[in-house]
PDB file of N, CA and C in Angstrom:
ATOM      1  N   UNK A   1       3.951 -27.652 -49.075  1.00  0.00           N
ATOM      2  CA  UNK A   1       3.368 -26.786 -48.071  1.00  0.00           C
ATOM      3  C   UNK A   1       4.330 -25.610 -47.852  1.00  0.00           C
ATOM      4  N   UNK A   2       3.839 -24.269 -48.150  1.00  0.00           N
ATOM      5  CA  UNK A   2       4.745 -23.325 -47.819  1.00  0.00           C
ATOM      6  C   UNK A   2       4.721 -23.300 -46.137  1.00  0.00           C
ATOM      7  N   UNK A   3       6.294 -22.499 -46.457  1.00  0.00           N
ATOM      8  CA  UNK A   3       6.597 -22.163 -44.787  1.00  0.00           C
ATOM      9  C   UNK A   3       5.706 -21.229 -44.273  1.00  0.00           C
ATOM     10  N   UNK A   4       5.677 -21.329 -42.963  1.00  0.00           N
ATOM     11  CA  UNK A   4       4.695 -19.968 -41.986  1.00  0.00           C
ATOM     12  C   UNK A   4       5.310 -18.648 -42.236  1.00  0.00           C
ATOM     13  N   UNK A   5       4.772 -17.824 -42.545  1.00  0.00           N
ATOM     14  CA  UNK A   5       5.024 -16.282 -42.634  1.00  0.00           C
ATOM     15  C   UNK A   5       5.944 -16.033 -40.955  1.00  0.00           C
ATOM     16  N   UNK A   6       7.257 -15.339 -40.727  1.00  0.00           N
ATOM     17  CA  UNK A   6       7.935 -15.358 -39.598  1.00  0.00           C
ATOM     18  C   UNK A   6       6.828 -14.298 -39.021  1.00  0.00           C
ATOM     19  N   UNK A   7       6.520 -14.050 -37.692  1.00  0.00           N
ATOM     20  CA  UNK A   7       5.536 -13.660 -36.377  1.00  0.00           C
ATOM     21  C   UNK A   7       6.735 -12.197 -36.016  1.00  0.00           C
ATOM     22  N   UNK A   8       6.035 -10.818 -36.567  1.00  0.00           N
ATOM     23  CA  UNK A   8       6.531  -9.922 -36.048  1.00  0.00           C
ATOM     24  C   UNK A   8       6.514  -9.523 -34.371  1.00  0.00           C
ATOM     25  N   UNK A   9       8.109  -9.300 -33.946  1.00  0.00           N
ATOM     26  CA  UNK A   9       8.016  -8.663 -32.803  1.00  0.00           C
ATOM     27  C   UNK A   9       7.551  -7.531 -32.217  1.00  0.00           C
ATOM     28  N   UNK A  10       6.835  -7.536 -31.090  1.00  0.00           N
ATOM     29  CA  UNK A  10       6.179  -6.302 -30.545  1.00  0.00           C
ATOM     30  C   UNK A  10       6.950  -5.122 -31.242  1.00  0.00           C
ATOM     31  N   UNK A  11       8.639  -5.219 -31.107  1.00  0.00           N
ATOM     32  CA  UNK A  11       9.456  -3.905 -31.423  1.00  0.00           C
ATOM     33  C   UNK A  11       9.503  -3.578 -32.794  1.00  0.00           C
ATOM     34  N   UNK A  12       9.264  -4.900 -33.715  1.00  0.00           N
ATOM     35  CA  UNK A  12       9.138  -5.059 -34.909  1.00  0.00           C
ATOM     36  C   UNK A  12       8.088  -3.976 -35.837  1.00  0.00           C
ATOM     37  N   UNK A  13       6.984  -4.138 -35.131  1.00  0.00           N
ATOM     38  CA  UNK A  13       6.356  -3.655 -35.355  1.00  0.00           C
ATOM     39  C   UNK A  13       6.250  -2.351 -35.915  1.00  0.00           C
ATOM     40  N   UNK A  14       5.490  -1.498 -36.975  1.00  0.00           N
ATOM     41  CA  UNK A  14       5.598   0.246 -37.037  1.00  0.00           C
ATOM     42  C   UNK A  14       4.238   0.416 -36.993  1.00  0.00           C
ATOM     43  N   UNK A  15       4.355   1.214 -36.053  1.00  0.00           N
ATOM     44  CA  UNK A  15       3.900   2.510 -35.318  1.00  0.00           C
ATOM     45  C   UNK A  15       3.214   3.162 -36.096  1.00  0.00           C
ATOM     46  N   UNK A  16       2.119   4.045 -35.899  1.00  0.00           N
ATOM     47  CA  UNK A  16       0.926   5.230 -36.272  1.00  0.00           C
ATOM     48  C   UNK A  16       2.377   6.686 -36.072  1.00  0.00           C
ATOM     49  N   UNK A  17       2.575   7.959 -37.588  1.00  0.00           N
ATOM     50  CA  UNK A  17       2.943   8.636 -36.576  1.00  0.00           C
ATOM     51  C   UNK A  17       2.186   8.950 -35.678  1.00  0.00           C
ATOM     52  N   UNK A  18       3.352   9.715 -34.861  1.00  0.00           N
ATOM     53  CA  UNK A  18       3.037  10.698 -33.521  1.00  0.00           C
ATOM     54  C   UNK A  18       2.454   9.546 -32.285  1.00  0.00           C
ATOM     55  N   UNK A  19       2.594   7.903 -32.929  1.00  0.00           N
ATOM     56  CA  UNK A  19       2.640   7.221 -31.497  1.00  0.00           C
ATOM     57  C   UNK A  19       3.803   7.073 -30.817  1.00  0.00           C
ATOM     58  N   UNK A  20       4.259   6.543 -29.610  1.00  0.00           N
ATOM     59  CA  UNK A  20       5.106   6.114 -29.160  1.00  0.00           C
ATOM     60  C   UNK A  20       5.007   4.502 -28.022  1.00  0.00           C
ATOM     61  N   UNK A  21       5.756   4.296 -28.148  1.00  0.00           N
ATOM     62  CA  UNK A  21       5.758   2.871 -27.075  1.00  0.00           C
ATOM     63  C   UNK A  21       5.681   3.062 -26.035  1.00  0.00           C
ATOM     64  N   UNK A  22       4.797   2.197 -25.044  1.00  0.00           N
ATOM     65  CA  UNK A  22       4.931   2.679 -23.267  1.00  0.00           C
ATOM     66  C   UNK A  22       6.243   1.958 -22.959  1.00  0.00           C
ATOM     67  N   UNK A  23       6.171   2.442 -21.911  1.00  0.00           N
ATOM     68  CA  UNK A  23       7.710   2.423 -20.807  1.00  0.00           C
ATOM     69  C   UNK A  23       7.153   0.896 -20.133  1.00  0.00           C
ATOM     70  N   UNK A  24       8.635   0.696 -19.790  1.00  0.00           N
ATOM     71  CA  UNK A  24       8.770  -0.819 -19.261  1.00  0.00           C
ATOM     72  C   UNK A  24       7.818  -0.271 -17.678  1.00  0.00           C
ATOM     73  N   UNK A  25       7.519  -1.180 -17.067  1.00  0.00           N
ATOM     74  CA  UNK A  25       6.732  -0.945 -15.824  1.00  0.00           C
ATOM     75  C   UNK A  25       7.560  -1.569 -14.891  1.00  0.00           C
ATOM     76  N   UNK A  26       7.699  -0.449 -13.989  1.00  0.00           N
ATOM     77  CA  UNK A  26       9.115  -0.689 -12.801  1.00  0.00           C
ATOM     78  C   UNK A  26       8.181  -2.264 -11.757  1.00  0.00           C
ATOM     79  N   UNK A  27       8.753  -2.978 -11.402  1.00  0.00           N
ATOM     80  CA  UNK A  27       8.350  -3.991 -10.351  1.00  0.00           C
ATOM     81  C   UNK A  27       8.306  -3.464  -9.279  1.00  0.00           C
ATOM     82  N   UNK A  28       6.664  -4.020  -9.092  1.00  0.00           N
ATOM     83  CA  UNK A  28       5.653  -3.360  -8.088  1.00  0.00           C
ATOM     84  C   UNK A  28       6.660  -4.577  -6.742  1.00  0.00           C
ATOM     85  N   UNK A  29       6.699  -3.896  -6.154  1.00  0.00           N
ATOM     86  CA  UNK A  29       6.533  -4.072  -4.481  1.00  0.00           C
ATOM     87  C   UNK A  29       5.580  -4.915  -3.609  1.00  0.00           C
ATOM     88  N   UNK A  30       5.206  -6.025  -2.989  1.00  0.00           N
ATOM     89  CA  UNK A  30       4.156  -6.744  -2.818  1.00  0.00           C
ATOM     90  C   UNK A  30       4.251  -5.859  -1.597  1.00  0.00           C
ATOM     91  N   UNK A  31       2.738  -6.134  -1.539  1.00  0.00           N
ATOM     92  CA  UNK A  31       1.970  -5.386  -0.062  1.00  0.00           C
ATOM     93  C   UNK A  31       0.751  -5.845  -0.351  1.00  0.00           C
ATOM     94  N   UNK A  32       0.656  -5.684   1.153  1.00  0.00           N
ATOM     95  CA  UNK A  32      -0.988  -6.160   1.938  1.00  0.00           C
ATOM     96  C   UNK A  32      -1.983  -5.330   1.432  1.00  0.00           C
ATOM     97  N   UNK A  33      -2.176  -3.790   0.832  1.00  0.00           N
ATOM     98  CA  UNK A  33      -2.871  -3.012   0.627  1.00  0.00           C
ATOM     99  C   UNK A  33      -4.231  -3.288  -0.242  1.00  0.00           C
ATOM    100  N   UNK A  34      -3.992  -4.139  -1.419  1.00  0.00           N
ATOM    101  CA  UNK A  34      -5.352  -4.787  -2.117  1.00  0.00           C
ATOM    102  C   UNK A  34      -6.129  -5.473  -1.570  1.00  0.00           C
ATOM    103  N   UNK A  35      -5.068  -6.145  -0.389  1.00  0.00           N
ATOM    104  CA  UNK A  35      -5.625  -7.541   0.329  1.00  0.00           C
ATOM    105  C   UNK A  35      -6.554  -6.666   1.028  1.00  0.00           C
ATOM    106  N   UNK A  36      -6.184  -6.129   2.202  1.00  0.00           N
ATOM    107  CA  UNK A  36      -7.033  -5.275   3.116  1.00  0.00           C
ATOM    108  C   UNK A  36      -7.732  -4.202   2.519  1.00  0.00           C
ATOM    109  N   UNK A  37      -7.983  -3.921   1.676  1.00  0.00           N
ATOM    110  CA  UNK A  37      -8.911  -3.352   0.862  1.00  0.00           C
ATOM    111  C   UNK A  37     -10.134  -4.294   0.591  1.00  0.00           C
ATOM    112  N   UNK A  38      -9.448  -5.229   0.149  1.00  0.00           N
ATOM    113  CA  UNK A  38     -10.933  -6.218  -0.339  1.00  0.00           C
ATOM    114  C   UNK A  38     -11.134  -6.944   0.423  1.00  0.00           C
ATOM    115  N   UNK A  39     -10.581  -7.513   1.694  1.00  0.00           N
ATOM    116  CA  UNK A  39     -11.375  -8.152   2.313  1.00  0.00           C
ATOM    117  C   UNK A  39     -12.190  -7.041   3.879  1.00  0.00           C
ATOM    118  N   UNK A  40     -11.358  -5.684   3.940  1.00  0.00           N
ATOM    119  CA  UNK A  40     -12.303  -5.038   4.484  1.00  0.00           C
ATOM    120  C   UNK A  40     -13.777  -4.364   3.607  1.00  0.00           C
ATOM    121  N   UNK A  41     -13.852  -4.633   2.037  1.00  0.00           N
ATOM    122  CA  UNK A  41     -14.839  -4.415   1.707  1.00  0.00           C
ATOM    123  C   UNK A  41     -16.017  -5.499   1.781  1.00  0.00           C
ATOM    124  N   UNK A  42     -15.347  -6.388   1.715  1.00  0.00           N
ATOM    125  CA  UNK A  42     -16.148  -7.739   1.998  1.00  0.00           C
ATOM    126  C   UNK A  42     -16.662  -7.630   3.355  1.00  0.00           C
ATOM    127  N   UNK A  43     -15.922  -7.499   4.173  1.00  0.00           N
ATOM    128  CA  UNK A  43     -16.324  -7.669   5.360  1.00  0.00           C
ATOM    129  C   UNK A  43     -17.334  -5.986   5.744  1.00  0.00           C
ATOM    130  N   UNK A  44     -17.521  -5.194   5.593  1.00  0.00           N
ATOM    131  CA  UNK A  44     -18.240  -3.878   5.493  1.00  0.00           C
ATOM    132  C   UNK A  44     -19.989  -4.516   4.216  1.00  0.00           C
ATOM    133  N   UNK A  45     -19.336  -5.470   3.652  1.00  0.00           N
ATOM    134  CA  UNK A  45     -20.695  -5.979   3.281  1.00  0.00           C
ATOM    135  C   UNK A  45     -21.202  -7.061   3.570  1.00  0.00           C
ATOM    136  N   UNK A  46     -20.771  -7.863   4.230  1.00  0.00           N
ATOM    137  CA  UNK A  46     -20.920  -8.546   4.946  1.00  0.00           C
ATOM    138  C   UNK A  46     -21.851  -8.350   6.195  1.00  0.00           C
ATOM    139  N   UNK A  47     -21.112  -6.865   6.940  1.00  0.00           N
ATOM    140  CA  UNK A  47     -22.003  -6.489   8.237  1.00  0.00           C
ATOM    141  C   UNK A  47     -23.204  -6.068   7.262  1.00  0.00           C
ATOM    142  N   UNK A  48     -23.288  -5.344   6.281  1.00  0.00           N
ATOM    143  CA  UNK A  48     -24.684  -4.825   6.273  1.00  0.00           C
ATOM    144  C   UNK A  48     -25.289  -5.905   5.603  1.00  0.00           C
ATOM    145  N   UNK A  49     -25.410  -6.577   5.309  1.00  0.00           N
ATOM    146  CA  UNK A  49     -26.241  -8.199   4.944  1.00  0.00           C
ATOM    147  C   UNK A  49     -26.758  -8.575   6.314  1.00  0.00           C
ATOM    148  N   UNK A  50     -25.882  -8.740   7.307  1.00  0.00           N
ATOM    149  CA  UNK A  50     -26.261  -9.646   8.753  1.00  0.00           C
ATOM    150  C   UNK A  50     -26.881  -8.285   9.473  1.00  0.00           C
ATOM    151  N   UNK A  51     -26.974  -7.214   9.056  1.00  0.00           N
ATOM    152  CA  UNK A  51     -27.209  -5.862   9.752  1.00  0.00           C
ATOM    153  C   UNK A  51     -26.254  -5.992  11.206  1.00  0.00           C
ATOM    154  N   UNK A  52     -25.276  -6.347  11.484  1.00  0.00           N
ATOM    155  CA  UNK A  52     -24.629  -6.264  12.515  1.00  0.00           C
ATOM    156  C   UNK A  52     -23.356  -4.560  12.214  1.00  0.00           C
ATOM    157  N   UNK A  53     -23.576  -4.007  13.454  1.00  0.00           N
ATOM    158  CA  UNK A  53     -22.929  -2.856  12.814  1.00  0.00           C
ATOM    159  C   UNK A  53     -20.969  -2.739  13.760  1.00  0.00           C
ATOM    160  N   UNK A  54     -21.118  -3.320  14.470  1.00  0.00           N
ATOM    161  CA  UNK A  54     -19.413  -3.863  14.588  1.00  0.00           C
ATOM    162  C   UNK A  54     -18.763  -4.171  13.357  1.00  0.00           C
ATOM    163  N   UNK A  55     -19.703  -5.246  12.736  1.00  0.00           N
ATOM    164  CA  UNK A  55     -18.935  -5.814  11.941  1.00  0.00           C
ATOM    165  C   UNK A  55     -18.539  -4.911  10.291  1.00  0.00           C
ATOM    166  N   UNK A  56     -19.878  -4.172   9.949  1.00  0.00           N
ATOM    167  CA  UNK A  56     -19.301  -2.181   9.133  1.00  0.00           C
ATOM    168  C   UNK A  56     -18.344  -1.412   9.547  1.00  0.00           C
ATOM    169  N   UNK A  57     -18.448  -1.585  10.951  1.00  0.00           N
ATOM    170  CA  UNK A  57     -17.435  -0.176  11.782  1.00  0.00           C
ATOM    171  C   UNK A  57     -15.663  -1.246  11.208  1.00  0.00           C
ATOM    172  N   UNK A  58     -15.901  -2.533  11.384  1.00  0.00           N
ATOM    173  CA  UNK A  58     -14.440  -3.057  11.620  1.00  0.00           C
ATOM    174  C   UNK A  58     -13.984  -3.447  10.083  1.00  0.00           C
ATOM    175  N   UNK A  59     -15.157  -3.464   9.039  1.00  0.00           N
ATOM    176  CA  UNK A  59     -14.799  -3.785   7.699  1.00  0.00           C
ATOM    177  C   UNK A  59     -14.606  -2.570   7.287  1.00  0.00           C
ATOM    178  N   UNK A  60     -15.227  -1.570   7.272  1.00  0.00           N
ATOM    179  CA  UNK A  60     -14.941   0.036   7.064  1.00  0.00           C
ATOM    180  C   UNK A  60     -13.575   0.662   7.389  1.00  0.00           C
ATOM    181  N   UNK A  61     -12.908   0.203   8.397  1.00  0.00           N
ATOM    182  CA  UNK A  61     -11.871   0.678   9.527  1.00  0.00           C
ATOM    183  C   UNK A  61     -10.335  -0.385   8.287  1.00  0.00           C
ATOM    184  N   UNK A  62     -10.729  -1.672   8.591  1.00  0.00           N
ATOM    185  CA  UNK A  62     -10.206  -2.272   7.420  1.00  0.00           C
ATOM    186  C   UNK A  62      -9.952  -1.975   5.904  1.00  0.00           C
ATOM    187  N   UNK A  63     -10.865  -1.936   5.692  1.00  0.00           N
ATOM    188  CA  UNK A  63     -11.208  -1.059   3.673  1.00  0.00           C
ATOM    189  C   UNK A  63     -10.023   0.167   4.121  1.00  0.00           C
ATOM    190  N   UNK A  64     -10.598   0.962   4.740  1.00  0.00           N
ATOM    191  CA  UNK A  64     -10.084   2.337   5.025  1.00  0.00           C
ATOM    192  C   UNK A  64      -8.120   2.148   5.223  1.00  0.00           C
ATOM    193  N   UNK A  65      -8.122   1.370   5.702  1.00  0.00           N
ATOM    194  CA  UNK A  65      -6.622   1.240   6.100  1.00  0.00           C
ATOM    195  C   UNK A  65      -5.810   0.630   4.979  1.00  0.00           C
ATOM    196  N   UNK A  66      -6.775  -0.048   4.196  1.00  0.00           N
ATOM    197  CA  UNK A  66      -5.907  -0.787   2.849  1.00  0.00           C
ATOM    198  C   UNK A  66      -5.661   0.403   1.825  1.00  0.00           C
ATOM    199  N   UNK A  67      -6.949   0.860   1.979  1.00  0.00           N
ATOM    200  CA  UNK A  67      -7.133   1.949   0.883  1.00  0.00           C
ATOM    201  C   UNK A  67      -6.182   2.997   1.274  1.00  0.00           C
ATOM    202  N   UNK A  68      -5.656   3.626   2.341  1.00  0.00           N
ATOM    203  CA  UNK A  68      -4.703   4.717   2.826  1.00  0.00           C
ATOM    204  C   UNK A  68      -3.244   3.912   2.546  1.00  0.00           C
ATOM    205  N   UNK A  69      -3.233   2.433   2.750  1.00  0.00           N
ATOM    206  CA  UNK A  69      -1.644   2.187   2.061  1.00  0.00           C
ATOM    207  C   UNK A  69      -1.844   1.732   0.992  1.00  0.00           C
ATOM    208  N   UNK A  70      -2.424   1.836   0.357  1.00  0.00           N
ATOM    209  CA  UNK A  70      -2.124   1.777  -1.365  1.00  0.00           C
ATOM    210  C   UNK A  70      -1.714   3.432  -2.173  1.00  0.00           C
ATOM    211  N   UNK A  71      -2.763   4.063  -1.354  1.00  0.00           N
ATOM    212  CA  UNK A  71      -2.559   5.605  -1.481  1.00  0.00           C
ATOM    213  C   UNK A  71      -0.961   5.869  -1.464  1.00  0.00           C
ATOM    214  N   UNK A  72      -0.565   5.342  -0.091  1.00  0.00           N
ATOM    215  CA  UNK A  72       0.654   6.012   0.555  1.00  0.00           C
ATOM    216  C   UNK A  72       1.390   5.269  -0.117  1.00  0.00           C
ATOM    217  N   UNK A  73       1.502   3.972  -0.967  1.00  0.00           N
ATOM    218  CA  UNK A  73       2.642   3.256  -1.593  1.00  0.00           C
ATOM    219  C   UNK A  73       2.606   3.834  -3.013  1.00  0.00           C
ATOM    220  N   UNK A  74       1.612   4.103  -3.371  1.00  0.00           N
ATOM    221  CA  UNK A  74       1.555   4.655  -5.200  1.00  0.00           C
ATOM    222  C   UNK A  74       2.624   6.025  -4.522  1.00  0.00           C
ATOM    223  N   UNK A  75       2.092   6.898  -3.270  1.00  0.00           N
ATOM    224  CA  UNK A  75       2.614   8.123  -3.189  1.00  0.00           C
ATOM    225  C   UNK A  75       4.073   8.347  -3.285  1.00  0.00           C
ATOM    226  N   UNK A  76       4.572   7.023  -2.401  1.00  0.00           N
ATOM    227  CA  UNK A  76       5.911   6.849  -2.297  1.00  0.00           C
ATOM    228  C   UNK A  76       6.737   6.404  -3.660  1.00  0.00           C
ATOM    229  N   UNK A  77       6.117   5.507  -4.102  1.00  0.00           N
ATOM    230  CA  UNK A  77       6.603   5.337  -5.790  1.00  0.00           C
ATOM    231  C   UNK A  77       6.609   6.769  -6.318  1.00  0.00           C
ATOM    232  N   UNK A  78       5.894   7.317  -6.409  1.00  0.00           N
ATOM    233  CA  UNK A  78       5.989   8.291  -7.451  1.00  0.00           C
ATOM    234  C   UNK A  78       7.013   9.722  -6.932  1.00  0.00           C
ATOM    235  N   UNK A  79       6.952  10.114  -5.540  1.00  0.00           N
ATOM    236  CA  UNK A  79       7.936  10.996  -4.879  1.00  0.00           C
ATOM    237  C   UNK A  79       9.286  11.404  -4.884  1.00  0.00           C
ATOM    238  N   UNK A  80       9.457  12.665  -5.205  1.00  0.00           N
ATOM    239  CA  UNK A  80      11.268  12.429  -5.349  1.00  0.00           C
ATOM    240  C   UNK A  80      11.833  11.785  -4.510  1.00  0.00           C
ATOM    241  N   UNK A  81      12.823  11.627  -4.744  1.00  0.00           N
ATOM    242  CA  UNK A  81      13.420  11.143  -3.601  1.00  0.00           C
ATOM    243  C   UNK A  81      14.604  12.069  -3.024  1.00  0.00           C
ATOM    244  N   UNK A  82      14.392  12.717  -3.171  1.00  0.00           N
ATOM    245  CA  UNK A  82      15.178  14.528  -2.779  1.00  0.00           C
ATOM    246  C   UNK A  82      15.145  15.072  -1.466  1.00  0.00           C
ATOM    247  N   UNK A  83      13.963  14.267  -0.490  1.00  0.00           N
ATOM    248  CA  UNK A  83      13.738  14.848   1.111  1.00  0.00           C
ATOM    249  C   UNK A  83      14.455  14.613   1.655  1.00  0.00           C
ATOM    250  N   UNK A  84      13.920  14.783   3.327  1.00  0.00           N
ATOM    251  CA  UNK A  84      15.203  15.034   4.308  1.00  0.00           C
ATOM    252  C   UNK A  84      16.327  13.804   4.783  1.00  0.00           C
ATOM    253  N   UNK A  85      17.072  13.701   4.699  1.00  0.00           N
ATOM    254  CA  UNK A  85      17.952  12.659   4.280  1.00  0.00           C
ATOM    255  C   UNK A  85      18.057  12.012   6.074  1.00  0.00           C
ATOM    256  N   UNK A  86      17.803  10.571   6.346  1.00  0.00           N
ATOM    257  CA  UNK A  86      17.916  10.062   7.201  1.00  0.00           C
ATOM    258  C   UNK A  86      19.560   9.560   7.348  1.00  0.00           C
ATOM    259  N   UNK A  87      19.444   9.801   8.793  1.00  0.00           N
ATOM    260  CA  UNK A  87      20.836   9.594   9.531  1.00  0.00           C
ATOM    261  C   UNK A  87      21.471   7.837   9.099  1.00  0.00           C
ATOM    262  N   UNK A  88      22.069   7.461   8.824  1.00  0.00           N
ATOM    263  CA  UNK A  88      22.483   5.750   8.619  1.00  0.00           C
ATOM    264  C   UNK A  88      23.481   5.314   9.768  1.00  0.00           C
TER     265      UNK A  88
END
């Protein structure tokens, strides 16, 4: 029985020209932001199933608030970090 052919490494690998390899992906930060996103979307469909409209205004208000810190955490990842320098 011949041996197994050795299993090239990802790095091993060659490339198409003019491709290149993606970049390592910096470690994300845990936050609530997906969470409250999806369960204020749930809950925004939820009210309109039961037609109760508290319960849209407070899943909407929810969605809305997950969705503004995911915004504001991608924003902050990506921002120089060059602004106004806090006092320590």
């Amino acid at each position: 029985m011949p041996a197994p052919e050795p299993q090239l490494l990802p790095d091993d690998v060659l490339l198409p020209p003019g491709w290149s390899r993606p970049r390592e992906m910096a470690e994300a930060r845990p936050t609530l932001a997906p969470v409250l996103l999806a369960f204020g979307l749930a809950g925004t469909a939820l009210g309109l199933l039961v037609s109760a409209l508290g319960i849209v205004v407070l899943g909407a208000l929810v969605a809305a608030l997950g969705g503004g810190m995911w915004a504001w955490d991608s924003f902050q990842a990506t921002a120089p970090h060059g602004g106004p320098q806090e006092d320590a």
